[in-house]
N, C-alpha and C. Protein backbone atom coordinates (compact mmCIF):
# COMPACT_ATOMS: atom_id res chain seq x y z
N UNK A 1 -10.08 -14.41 11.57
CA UNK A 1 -8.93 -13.64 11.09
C UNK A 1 -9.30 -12.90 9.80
N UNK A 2 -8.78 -11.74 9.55
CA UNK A 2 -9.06 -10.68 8.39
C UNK A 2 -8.43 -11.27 7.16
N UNK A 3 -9.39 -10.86 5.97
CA UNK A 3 -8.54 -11.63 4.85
C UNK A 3 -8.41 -10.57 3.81
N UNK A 4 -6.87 -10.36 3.64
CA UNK A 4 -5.88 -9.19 2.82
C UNK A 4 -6.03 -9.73 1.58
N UNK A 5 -6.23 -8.66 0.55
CA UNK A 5 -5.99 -8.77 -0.70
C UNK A 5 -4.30 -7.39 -1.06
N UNK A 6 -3.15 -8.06 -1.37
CA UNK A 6 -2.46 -6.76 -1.83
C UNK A 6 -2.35 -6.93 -3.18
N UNK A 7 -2.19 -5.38 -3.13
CA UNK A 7 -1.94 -4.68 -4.76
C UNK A 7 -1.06 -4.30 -4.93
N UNK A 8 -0.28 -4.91 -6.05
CA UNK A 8 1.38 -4.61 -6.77
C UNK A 8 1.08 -4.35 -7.88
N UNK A 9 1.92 -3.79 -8.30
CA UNK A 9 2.25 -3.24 -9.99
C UNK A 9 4.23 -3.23 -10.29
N UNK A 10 4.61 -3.31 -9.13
CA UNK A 10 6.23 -3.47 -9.59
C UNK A 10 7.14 -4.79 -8.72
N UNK A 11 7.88 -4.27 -8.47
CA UNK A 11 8.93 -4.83 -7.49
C UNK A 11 8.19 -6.23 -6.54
N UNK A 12 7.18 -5.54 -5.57
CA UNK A 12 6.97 -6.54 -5.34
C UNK A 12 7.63 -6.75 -3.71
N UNK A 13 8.39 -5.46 -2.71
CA UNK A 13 9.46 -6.15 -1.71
C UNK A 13 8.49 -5.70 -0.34
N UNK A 14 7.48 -4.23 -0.47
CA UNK A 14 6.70 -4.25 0.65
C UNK A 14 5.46 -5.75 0.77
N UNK A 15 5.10 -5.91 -0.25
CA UNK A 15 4.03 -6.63 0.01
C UNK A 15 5.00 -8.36 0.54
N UNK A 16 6.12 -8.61 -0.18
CA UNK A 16 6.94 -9.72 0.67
C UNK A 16 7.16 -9.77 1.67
N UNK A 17 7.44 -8.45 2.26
CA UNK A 17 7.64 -7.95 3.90
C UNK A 17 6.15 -8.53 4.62
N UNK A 18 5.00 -8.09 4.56
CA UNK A 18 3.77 -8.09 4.51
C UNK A 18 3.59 -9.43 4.65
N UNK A 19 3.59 -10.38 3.98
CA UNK A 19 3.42 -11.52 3.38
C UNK A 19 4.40 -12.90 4.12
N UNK A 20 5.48 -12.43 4.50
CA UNK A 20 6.09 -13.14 5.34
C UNK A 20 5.43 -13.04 6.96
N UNK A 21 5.66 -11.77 7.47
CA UNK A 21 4.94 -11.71 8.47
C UNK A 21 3.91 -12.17 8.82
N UNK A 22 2.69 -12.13 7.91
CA UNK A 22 1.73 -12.62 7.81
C UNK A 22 1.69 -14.39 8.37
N UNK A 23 2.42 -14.74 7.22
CA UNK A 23 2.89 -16.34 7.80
C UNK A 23 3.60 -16.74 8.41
N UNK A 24 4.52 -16.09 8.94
CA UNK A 24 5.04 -15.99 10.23
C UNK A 24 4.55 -15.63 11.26
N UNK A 25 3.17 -15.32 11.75
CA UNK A 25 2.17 -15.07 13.09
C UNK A 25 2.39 -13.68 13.59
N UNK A 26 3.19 -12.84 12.70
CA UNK A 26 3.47 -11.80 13.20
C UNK A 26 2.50 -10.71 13.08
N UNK A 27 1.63 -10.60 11.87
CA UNK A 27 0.56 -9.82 11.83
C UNK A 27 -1.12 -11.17 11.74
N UNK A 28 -2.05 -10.58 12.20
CA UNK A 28 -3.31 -11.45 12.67
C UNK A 28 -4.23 -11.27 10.98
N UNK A 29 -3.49 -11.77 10.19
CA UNK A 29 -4.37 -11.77 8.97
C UNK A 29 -4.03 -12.30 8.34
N UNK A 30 -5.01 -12.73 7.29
CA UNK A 30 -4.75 -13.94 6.01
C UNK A 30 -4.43 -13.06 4.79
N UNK A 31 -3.18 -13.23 3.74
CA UNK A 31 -3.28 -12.56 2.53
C UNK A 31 -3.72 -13.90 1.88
N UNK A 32 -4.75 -13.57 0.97
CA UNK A 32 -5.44 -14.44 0.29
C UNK A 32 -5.43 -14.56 -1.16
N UNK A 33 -4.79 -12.86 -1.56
CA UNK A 33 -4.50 -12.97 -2.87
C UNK A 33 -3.51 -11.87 -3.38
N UNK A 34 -2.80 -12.02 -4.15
CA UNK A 34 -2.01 -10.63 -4.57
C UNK A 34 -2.58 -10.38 -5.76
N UNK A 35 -3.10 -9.06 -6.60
CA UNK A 35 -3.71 -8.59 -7.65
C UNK A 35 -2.92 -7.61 -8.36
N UNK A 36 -2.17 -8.08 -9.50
CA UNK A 36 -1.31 -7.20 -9.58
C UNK A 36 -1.85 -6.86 -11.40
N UNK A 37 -1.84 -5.73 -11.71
CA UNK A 37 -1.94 -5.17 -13.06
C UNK A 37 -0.82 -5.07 -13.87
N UNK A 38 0.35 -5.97 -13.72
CA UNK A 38 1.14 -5.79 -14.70
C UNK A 38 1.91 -7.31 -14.45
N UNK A 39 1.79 -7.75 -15.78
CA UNK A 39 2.08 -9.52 -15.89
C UNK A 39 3.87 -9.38 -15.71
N UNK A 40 4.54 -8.41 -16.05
CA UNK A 40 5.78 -8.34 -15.66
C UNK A 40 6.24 -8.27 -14.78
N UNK A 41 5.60 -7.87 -13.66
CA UNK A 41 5.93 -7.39 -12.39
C UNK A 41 6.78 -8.22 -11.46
N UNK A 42 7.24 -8.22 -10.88
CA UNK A 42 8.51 -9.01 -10.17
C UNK A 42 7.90 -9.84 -9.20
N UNK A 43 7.18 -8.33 -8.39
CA UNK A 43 6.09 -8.71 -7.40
C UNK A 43 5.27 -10.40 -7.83
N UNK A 44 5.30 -10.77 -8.98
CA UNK A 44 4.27 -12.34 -9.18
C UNK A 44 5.46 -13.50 -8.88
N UNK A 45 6.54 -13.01 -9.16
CA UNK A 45 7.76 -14.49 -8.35
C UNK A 45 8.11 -14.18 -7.08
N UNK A 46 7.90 -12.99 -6.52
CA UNK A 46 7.73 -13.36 -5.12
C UNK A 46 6.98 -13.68 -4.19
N UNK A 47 5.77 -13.91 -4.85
CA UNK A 47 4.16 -14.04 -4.34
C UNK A 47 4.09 -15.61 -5.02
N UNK A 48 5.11 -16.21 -5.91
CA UNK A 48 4.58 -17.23 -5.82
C UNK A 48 5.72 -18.11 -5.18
N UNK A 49 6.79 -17.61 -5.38
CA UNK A 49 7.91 -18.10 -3.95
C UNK A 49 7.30 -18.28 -2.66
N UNK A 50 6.53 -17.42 -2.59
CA UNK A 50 5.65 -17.68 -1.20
C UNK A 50 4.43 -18.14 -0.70
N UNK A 51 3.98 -19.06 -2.53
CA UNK A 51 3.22 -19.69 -2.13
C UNK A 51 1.33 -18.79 -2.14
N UNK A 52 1.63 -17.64 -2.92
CA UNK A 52 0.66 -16.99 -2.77
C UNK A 52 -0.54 -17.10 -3.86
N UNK A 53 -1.37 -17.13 -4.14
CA UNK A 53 -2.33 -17.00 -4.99
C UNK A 53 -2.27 -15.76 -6.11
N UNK A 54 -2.21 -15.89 -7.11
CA UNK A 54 -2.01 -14.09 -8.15
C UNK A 54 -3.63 -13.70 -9.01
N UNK A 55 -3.91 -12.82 -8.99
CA UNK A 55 -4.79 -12.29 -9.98
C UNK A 55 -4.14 -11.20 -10.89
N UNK A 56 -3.62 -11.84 -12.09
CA UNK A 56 -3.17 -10.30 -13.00
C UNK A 56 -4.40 -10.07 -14.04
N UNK A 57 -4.58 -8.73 -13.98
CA UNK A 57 -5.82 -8.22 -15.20
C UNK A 57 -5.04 -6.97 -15.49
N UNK A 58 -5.23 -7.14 -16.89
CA UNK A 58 -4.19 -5.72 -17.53
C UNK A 58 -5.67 -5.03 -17.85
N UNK A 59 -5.51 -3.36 -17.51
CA UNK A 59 -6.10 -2.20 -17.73
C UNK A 59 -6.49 -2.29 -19.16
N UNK A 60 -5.20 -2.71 -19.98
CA UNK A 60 -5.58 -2.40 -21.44
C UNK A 60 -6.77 -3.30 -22.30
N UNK A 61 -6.75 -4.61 -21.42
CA UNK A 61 -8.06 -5.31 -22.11
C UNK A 61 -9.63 -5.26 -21.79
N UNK A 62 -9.66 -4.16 -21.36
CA UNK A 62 -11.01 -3.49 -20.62
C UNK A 62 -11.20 -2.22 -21.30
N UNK A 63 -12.57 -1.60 -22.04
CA UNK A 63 -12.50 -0.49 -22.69
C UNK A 63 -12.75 0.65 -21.86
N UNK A 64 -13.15 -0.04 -20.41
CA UNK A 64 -13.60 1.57 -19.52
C UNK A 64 -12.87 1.07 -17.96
N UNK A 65 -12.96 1.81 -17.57
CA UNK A 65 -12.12 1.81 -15.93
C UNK A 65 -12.79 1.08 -15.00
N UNK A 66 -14.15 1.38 -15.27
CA UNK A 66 -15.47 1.00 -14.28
C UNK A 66 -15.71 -0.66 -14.77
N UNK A 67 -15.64 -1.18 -16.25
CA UNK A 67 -15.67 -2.37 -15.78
C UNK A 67 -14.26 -3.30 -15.80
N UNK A 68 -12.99 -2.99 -16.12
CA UNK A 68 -11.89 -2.97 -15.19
C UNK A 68 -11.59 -3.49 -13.78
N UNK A 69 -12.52 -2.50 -13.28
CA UNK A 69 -12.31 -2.27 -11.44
C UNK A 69 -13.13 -3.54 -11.02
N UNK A 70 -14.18 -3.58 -12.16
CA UNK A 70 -15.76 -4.31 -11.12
C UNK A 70 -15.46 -5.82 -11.75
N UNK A 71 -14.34 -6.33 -12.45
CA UNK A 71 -13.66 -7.28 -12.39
C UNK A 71 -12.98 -7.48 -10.97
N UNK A 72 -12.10 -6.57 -10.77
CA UNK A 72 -11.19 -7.00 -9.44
C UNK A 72 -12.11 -7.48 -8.31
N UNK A 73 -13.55 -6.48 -8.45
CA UNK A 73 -14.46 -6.24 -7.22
C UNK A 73 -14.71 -7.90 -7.31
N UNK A 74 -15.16 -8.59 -8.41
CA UNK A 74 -16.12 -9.88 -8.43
C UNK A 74 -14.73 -10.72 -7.82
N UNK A 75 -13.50 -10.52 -7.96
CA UNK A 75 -12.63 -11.78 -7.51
C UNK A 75 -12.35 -11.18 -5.81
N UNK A 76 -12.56 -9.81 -5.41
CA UNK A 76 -12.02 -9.80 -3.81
C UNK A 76 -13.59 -9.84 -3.71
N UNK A 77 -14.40 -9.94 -3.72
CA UNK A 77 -15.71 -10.78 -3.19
C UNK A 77 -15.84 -12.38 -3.62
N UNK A 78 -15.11 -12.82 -3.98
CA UNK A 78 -15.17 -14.48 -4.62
C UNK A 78 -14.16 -14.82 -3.40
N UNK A 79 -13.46 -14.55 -2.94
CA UNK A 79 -12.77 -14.44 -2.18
C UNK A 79 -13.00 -13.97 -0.41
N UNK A 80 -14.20 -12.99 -0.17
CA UNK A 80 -14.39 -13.18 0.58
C UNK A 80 -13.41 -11.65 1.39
N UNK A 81 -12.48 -11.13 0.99
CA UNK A 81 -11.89 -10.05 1.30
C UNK A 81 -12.24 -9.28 2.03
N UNK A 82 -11.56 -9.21 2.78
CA UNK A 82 -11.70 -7.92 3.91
C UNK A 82 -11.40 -6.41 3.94
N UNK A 83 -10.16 -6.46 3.28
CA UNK A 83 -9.62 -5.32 3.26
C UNK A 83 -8.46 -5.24 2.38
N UNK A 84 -8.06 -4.31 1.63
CA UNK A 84 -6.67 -3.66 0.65
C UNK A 84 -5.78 -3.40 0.98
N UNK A 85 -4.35 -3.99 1.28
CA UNK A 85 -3.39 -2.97 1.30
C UNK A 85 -2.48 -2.96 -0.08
N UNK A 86 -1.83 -1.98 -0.44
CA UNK A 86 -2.03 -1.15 -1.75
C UNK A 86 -0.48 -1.03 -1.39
N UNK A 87 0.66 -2.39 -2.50
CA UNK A 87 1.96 -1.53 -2.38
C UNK A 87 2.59 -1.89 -3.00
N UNK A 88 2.75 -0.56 -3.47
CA UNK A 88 3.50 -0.31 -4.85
C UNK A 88 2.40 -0.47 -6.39
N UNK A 89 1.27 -0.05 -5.96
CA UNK A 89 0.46 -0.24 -6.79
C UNK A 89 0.02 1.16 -8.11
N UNK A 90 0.43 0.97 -9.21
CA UNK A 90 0.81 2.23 -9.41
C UNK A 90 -0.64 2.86 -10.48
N UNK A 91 -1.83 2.32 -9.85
CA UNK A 91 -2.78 3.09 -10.48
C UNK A 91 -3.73 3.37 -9.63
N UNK A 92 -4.22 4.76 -10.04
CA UNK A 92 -5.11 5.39 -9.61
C UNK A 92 -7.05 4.41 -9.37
N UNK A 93 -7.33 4.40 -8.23
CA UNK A 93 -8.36 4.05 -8.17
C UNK A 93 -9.66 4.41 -8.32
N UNK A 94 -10.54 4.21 -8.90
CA UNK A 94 -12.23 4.80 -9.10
C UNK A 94 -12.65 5.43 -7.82
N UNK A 95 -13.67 6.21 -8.50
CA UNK A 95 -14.08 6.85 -7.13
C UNK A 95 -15.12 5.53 -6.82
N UNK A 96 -16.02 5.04 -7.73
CA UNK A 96 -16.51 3.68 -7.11
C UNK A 96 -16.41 2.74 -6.00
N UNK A 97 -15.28 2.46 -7.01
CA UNK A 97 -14.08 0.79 -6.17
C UNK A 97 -13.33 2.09 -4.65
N UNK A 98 -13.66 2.90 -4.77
CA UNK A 98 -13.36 3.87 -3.04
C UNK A 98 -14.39 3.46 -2.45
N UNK A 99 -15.25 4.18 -2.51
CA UNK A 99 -16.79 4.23 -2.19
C UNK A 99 -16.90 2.62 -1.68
N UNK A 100 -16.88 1.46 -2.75
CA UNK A 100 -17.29 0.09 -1.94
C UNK A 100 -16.31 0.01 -1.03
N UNK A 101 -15.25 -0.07 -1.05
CA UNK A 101 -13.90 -0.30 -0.12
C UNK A 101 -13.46 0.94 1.19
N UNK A 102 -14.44 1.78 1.07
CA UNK A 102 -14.26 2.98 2.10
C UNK A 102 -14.00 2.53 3.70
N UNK A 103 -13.09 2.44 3.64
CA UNK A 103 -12.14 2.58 5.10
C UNK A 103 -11.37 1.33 5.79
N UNK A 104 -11.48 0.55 4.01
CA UNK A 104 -10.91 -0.88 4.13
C UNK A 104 -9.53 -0.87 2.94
N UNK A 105 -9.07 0.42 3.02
CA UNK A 105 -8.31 0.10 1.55
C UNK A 105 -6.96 1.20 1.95
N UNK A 106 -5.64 0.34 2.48
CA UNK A 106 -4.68 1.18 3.36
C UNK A 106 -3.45 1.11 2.15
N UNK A 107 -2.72 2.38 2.12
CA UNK A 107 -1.96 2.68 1.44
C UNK A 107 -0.63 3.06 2.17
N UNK A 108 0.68 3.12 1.03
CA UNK A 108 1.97 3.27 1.46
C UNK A 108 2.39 4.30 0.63
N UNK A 109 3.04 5.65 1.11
CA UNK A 109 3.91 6.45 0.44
C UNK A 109 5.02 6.75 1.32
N UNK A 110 5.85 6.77 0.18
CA UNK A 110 7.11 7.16 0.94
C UNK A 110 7.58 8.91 0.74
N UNK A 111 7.01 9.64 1.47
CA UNK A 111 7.02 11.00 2.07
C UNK A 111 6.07 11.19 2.86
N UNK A 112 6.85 12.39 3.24
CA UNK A 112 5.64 12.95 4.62
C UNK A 112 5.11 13.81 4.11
N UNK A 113 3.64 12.97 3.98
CA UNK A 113 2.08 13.98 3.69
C UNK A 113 1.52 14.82 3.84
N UNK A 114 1.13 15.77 3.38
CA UNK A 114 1.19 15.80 2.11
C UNK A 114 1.85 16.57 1.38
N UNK A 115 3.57 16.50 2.02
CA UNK A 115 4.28 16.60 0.89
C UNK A 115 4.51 15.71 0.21
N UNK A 116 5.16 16.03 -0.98
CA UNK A 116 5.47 15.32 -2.07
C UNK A 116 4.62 14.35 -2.84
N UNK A 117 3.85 14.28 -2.60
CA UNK A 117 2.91 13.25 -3.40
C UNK A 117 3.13 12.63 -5.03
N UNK A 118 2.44 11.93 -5.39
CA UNK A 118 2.83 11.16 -6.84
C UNK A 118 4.19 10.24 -6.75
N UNK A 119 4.24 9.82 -7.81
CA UNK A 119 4.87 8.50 -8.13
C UNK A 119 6.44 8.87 -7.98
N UNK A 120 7.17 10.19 -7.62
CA UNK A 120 8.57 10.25 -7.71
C UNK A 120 9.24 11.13 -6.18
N UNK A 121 8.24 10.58 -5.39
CA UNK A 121 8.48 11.25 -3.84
C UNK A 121 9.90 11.06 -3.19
N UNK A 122 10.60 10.22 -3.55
CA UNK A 122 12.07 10.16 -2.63
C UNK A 122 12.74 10.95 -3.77
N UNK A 123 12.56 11.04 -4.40
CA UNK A 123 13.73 11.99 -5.87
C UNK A 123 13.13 13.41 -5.81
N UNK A 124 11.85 13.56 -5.32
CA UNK A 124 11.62 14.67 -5.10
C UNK A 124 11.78 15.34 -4.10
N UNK A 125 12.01 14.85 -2.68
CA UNK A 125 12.47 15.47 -1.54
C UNK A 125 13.72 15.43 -1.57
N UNK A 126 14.52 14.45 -2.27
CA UNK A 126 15.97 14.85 -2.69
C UNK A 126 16.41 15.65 -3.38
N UNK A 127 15.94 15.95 -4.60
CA UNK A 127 16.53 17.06 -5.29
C UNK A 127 16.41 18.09 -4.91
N UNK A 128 15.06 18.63 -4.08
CA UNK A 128 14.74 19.81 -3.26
C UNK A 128 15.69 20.19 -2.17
N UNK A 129 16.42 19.09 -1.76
CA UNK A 129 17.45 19.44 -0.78
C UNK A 129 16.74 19.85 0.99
N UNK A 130 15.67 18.38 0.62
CA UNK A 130 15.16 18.77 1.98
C UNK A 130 16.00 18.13 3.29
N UNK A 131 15.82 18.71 4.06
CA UNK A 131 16.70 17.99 5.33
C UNK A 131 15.71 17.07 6.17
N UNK A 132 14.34 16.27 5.54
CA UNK A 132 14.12 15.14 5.66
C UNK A 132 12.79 14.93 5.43
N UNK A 133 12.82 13.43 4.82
CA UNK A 133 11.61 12.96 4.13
C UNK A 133 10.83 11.90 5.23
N UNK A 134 10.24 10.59 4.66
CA UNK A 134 9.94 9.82 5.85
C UNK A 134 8.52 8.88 4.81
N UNK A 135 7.64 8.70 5.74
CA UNK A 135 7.22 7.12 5.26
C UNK A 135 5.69 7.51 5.83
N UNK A 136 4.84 7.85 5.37
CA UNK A 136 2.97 7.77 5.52
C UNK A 136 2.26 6.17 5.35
N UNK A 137 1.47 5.95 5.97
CA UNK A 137 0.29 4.52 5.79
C UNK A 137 -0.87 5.70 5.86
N UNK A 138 -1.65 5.44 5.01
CA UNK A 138 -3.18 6.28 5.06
C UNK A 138 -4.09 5.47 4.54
N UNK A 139 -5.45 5.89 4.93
CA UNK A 139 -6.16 5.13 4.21
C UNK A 139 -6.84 6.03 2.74
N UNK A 140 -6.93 5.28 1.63
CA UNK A 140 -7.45 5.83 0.81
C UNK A 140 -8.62 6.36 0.58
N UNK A 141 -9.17 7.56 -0.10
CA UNK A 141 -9.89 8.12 -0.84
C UNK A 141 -10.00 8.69 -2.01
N UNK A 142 -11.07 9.40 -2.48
CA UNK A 142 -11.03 9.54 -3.43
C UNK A 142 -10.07 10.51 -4.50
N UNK A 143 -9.36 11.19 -3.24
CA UNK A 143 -8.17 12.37 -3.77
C UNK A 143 -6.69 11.88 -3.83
N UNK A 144 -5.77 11.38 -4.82
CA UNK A 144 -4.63 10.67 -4.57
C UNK A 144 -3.32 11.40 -3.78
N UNK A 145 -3.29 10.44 -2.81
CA UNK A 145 -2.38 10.49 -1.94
C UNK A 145 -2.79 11.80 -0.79
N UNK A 146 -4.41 11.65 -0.14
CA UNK A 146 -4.68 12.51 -0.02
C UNK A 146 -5.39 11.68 1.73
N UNK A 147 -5.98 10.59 1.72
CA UNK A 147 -6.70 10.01 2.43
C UNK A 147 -6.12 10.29 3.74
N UNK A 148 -7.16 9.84 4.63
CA UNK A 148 -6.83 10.17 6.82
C UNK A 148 -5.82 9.63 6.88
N UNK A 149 -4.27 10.42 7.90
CA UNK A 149 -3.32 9.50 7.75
C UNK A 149 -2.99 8.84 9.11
N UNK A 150 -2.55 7.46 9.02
CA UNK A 150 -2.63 6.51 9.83
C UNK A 150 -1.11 6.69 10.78
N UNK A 151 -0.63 6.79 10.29
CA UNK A 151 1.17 6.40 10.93
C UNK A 151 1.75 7.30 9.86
N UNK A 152 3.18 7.88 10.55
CA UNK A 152 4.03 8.39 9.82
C UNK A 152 5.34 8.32 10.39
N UNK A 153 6.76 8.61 9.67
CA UNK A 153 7.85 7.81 10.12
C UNK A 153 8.67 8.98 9.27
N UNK A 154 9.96 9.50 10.63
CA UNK A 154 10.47 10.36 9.90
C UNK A 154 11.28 10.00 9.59
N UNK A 155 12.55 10.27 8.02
CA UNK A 155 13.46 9.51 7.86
C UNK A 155 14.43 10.84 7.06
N UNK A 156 15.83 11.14 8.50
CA UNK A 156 16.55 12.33 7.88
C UNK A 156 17.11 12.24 6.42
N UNK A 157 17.69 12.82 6.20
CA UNK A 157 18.64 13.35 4.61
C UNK A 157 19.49 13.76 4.92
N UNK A 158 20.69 12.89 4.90
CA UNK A 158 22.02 13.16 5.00
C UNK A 158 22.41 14.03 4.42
N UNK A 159 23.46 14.90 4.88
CA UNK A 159 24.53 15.56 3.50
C UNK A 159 25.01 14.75 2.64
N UNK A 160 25.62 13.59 3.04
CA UNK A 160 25.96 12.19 2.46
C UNK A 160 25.01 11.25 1.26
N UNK A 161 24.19 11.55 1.97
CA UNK A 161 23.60 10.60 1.23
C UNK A 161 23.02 11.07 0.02
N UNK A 162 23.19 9.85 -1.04
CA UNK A 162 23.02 9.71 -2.82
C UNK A 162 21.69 9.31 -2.89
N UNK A 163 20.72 9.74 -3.98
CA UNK A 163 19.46 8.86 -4.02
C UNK A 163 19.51 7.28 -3.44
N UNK A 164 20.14 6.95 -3.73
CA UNK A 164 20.21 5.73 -3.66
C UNK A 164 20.11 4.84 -2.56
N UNK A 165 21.17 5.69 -1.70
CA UNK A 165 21.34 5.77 0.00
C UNK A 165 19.71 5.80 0.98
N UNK A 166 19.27 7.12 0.24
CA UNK A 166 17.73 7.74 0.74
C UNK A 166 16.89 6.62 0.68
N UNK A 167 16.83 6.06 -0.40
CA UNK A 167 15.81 5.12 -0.92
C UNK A 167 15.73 3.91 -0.10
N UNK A 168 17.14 3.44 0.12
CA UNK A 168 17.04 2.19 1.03
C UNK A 168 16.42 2.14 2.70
N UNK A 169 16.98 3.79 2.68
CA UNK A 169 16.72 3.94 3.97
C UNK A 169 15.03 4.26 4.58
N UNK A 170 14.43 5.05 3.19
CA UNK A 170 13.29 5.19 3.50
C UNK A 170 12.53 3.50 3.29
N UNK A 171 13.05 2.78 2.41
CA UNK A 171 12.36 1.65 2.32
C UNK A 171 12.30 0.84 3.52
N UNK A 172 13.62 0.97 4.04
CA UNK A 172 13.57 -0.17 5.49
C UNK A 172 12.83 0.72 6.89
N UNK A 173 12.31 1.90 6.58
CA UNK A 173 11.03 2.51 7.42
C UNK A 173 9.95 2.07 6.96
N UNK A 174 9.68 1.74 5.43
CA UNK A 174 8.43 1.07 5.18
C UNK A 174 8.24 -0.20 5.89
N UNK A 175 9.11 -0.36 5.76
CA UNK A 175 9.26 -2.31 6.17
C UNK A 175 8.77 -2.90 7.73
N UNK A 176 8.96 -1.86 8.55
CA UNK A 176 8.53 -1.58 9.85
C UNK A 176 6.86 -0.57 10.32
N UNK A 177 7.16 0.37 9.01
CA UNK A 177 5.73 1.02 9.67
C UNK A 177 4.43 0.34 9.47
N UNK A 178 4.57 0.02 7.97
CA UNK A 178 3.74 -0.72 7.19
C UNK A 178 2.44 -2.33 7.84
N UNK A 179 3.89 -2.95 8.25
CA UNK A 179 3.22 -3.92 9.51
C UNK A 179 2.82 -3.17 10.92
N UNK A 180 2.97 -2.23 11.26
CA UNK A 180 2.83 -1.57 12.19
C UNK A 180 0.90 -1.39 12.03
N UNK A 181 0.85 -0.20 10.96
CA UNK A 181 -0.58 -0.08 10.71
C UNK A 181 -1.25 -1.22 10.65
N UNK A 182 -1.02 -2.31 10.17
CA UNK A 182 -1.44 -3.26 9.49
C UNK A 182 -2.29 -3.66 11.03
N UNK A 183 -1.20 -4.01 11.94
CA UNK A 183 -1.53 -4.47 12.91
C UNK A 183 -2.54 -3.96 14.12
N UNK A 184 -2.68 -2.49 13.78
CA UNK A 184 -3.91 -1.69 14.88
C UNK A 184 -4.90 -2.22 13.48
N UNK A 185 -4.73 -1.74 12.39
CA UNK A 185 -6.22 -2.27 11.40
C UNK A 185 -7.12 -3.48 12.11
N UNK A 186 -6.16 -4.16 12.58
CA UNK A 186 -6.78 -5.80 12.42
C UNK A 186 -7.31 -6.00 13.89
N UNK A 187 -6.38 -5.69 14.90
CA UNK A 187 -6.97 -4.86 15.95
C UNK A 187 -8.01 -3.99 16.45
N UNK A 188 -8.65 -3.29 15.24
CA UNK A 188 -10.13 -2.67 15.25
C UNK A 188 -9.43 -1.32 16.20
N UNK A 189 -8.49 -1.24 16.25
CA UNK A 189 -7.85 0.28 16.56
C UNK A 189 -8.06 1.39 15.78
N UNK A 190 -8.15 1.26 14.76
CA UNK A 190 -8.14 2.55 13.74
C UNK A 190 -9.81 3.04 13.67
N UNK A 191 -9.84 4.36 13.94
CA UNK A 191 -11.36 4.72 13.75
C UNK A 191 -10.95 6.24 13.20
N UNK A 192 -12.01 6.86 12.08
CA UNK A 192 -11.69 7.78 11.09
C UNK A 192 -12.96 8.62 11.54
N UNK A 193 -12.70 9.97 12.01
CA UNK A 193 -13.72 10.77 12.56
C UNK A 193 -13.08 12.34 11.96
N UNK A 194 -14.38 12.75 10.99
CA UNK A 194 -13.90 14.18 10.08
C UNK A 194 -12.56 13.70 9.35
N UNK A 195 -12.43 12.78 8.73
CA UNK A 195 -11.18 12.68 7.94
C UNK A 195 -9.73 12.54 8.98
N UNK A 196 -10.00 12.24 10.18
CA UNK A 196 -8.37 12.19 10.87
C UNK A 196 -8.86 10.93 11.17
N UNK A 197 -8.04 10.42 11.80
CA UNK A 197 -7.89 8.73 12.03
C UNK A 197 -7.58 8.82 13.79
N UNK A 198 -8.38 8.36 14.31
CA UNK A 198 -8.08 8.02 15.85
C UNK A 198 -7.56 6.85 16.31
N UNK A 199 -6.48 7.04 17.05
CA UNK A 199 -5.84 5.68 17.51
C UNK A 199 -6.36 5.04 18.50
N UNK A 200 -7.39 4.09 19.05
CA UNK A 200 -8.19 3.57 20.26
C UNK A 200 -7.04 3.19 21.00
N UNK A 201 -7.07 3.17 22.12
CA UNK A 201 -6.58 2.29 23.17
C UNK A 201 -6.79 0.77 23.36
């Protein structure tokens, strides 16, 4: 069985989604550790409600990025790690820590790619007054929010609906697509040819 390392920096509710399933037999992989860069993060009482293992390393006690990263690298190789999924993780990754992790390191945004990109994508397809946003899994590279994309999930924009409304709604598409990818990954379904991602049979 594949062994998950996820990455939080906030909240903390995709990778719970993730994480239950997981131990519930619903997805075919071990999360082995959650690595989160911010000791506040919510994400560490629900990872340990569940019994999960934590690695927090703050950015700020490291003078360069590169040995930062090649900390995380020595604990998801102490560990034995297979692969990244990345949620809600709100920093930018080395082109390095890409490079070792290249085509093992799956990400979550909530818009459809590559619109909207960066850290304020449901407030930004809202205020634009688009008539609908939706939910990407990709795998990462070295360009943010840019990598082969895996699954995508459309999710309308009411006339009705308040940020607030949007948000829940795009979140409970994460909550479904998210294990979705997860599950061809582990499956050995996903194959990346010229930057698109092929779905095997």
């Amino acid at each position: 069985m594949k062994r998950a390392a996820i990455f939080v920096s906030g909240s903390g509710t995709n990778m719970e989604n993730i994480a239950k399933k997981a131990k519930g037999g619903e997805l075919s992989c071990d999360i082995v550790t959650v690595v989160c860069d911010n000791p506040a993060a919510f994400a560490l009482k629900r990872a340990e409600k569940l019994g999960l293992e934590t690695f927090v390393i703050e950015r700020k006690k490291f003078g360069f990025k590169a040995e930062f990263e090649s900390h995380i690298i020595e604990h998801l190789r102490k560990n034995r790690i297979d692969f990244i999924l990345l949620a809600g993780y709100m920093r930018i990754l080395g082109g390095e820590f890409v490079k070792t992790w290249e085509g093992r390191i799956l990400n979550i945004h909530p818009s459809l790619l590559p619109k909207y990109p960066g850290a304020q994508a449901i407030k930004d397809a809202f205020d634009a007054k688009e008539k609908e946003t939706g939910v990407t899994i990709h795998f990462v590279n070295e360009e943010v929010d840019a990598g082969p994309i895996i699954l995508q999930r459309r999710v309308p924009i009411e006339a009705s609906d308040t940020l607030e409304t949007l948000e829940a709604r795009v979140h409970a598409a994460e909550y479904e697509l998210y294990p979705e990818a997860i599950r061809l990954f582990c499956a050995g379904k996903l194959s990346i040819e010229k930057d698109k991602v092929k779905i095997l049979k």
